[in-house]
N, C-alpha and C. Protein backbone atom coordinates (compact mmCIF):
# COMPACT_ATOMS: atom_id res chain seq x y z
N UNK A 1 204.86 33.16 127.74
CA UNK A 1 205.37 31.87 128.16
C UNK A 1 204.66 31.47 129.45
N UNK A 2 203.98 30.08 129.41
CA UNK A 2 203.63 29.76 130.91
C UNK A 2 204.31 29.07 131.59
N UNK A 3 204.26 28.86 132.77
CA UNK A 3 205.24 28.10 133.67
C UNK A 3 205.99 26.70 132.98
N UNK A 4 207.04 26.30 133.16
CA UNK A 4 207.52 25.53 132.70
C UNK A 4 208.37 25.75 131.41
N UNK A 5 208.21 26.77 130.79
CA UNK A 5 209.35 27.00 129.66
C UNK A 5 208.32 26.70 128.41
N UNK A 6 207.02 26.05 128.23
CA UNK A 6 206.09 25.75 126.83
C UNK A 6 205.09 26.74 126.74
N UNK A 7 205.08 27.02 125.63
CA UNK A 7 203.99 28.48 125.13
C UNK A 7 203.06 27.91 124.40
N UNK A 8 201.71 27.50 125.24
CA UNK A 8 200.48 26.57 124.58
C UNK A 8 199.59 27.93 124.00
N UNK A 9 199.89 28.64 124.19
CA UNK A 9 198.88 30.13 124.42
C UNK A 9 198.63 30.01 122.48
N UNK A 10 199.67 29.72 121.75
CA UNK A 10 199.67 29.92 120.44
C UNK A 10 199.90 28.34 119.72
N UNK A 11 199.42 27.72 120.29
CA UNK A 11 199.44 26.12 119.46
C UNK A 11 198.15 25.96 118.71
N UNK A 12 198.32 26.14 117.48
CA UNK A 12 197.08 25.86 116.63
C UNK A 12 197.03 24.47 116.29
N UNK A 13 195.51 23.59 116.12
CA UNK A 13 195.23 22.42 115.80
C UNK A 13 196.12 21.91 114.66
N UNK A 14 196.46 20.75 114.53
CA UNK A 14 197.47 20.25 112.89
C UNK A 14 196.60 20.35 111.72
N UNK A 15 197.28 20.54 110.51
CA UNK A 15 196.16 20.06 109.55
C UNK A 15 196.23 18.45 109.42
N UNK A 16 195.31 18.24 108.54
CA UNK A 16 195.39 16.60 108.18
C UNK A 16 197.14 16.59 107.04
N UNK A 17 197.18 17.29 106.55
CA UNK A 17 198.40 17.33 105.92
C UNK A 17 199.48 17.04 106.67
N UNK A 18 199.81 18.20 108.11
CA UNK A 18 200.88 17.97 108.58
C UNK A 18 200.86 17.11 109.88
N UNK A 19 199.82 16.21 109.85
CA UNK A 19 199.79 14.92 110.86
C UNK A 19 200.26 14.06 109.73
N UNK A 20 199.92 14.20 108.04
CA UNK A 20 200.33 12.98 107.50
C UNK A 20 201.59 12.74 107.74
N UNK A 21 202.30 14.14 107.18
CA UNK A 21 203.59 14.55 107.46
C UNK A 21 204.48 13.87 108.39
N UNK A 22 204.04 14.28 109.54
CA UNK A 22 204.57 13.90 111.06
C UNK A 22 204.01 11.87 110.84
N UNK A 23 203.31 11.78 110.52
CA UNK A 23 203.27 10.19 110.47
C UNK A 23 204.30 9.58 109.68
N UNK A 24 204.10 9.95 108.07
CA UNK A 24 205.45 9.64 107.83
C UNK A 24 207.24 9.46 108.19
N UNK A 25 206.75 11.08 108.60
CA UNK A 25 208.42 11.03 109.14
C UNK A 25 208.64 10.21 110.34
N UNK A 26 207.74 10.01 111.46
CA UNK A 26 207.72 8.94 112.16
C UNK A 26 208.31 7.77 111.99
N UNK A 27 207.18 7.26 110.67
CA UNK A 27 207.30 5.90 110.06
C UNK A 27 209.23 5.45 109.77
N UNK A 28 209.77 6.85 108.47
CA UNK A 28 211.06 7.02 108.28
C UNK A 28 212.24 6.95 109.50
N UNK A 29 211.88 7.21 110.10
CA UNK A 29 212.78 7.65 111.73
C UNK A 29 212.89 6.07 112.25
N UNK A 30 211.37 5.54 112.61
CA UNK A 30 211.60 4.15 113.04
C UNK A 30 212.29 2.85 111.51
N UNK A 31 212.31 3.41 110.65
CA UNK A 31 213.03 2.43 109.71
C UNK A 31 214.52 2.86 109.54
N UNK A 32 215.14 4.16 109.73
CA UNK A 32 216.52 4.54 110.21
C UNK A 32 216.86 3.82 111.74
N UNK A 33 216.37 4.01 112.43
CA UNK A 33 216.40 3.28 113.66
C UNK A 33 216.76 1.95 113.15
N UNK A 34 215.83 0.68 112.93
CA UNK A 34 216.12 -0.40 112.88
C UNK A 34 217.18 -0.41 111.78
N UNK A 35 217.56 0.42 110.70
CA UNK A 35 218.60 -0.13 110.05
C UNK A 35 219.57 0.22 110.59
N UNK A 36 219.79 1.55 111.06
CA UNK A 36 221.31 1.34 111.86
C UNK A 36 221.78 0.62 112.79
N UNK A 37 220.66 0.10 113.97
CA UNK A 37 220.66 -0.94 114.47
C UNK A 37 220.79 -2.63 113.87
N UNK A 38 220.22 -2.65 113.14
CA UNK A 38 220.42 -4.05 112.68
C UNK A 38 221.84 -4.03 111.94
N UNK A 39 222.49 -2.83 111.20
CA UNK A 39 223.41 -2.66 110.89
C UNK A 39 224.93 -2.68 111.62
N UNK A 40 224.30 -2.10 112.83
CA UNK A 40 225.07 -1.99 114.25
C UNK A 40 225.66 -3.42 114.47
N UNK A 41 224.32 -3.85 115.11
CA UNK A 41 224.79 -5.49 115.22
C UNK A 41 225.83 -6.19 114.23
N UNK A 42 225.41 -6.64 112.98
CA UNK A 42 226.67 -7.03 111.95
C UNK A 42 228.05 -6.71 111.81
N UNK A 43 228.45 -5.19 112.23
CA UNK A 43 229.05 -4.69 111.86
C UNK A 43 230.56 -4.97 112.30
N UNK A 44 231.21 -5.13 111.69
CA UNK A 44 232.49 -5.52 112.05
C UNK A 44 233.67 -4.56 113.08
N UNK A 45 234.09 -3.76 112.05
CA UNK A 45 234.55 -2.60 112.37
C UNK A 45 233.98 -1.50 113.54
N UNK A 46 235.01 -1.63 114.37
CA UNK A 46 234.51 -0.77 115.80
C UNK A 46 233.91 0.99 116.07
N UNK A 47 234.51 1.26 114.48
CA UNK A 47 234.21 2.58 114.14
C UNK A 47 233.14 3.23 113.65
N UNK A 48 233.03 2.12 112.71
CA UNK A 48 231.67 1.94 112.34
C UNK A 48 230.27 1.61 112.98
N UNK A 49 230.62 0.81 113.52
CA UNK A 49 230.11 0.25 114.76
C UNK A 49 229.45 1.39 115.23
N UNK A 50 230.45 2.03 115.75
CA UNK A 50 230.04 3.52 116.93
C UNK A 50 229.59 4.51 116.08
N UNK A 51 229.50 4.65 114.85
CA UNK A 51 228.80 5.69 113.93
C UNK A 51 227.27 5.30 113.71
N UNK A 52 227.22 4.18 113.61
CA UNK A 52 225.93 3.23 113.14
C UNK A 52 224.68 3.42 114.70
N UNK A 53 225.71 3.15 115.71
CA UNK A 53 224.65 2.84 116.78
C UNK A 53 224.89 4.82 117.48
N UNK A 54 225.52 5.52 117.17
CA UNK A 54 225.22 7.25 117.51
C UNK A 54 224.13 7.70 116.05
N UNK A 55 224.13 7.20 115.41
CA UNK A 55 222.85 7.31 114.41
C UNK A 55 221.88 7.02 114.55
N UNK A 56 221.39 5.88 115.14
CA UNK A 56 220.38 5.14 115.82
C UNK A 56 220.10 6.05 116.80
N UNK A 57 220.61 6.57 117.93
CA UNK A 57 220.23 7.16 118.95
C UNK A 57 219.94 8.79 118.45
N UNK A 58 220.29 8.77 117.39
CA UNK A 58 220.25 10.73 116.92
C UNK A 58 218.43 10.74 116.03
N UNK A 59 218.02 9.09 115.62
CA UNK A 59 216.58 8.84 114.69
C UNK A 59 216.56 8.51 116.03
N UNK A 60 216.36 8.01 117.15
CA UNK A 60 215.35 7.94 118.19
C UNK A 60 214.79 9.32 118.74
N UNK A 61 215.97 10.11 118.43
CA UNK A 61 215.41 11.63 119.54
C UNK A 61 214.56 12.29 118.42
N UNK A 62 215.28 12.22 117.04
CA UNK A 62 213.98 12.28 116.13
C UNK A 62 213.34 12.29 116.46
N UNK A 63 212.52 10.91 116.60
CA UNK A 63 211.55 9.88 116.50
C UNK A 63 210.36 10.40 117.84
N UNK A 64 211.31 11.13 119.01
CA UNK A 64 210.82 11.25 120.53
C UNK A 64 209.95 12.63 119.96
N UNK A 65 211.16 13.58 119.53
CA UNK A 65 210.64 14.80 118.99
C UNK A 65 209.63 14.91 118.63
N UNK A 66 208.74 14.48 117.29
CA UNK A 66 207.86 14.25 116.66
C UNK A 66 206.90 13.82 117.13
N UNK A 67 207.29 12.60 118.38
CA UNK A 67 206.07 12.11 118.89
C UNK A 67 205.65 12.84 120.22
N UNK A 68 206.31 13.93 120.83
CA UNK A 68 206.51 14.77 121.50
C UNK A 68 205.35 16.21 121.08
N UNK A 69 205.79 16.09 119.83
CA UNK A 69 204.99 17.72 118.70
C UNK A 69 203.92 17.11 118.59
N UNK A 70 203.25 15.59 118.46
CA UNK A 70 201.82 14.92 118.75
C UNK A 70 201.18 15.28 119.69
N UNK A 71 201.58 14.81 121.12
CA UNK A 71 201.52 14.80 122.31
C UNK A 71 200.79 16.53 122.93
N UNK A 72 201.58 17.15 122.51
CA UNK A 72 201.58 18.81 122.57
C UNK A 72 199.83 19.29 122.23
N UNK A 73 200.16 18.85 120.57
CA UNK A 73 198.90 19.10 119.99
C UNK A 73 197.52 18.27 120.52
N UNK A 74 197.61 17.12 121.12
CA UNK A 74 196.64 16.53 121.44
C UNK A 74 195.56 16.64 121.94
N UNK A 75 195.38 17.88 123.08
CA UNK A 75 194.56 18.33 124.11
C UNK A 75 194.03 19.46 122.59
N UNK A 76 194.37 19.87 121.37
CA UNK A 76 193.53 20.51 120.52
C UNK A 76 192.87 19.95 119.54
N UNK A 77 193.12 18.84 119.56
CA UNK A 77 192.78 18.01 118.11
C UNK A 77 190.99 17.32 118.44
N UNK A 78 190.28 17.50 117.31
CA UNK A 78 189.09 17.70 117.78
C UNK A 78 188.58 16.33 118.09
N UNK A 79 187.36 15.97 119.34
CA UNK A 79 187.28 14.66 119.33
C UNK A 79 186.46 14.01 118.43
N UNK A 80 185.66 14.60 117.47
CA UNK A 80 185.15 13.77 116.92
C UNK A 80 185.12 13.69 115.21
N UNK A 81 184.93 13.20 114.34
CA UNK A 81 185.29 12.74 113.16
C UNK A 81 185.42 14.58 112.19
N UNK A 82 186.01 15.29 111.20
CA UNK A 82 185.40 16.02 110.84
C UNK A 82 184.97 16.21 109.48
N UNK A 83 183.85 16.90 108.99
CA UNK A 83 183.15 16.34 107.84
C UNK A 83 183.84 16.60 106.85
């Protein structure tokens, strides 16, 4: 473990598979987002209400996560095209 609590020592590059992966689920996360939100808004019922918009905030940390596990990998991902 190096300082800070993150263990880069063993981070291997992504494949193209599991960047598609991580793009998708991205993609999914930000369309849960706007529907519980847009759902949020409409919503009548106060209960609902508060289920709709703690759903929204549970696909944002998703959403952070993932783009977080990008971020990580970035400084390995190679810079230029590969054949």
């Amino acid at each position: 473990m190096v300082k800070g609590g993150t263990n880069r020592l063993n981070l291997q590059p992504l494949t193209a598979k599991e960047l598609e992966y991580i793009a998708d689920s991205m993609s999914n996360e930000d369309l849960l987002i706007k529907q519980c939100t847009s759902a949020g808004l409409t919503c009548t019922n106060p209960q609902i209400r508060q289920v709709l918009q703690h759903q929204s905030q549970v696909h944002m940390q998703h959403y952070q996560a993932l783009l977080n596990c990008l971020q990580q990998h970035q400084p390995l991902a190679p810079t230029q095209p590969q054949a």
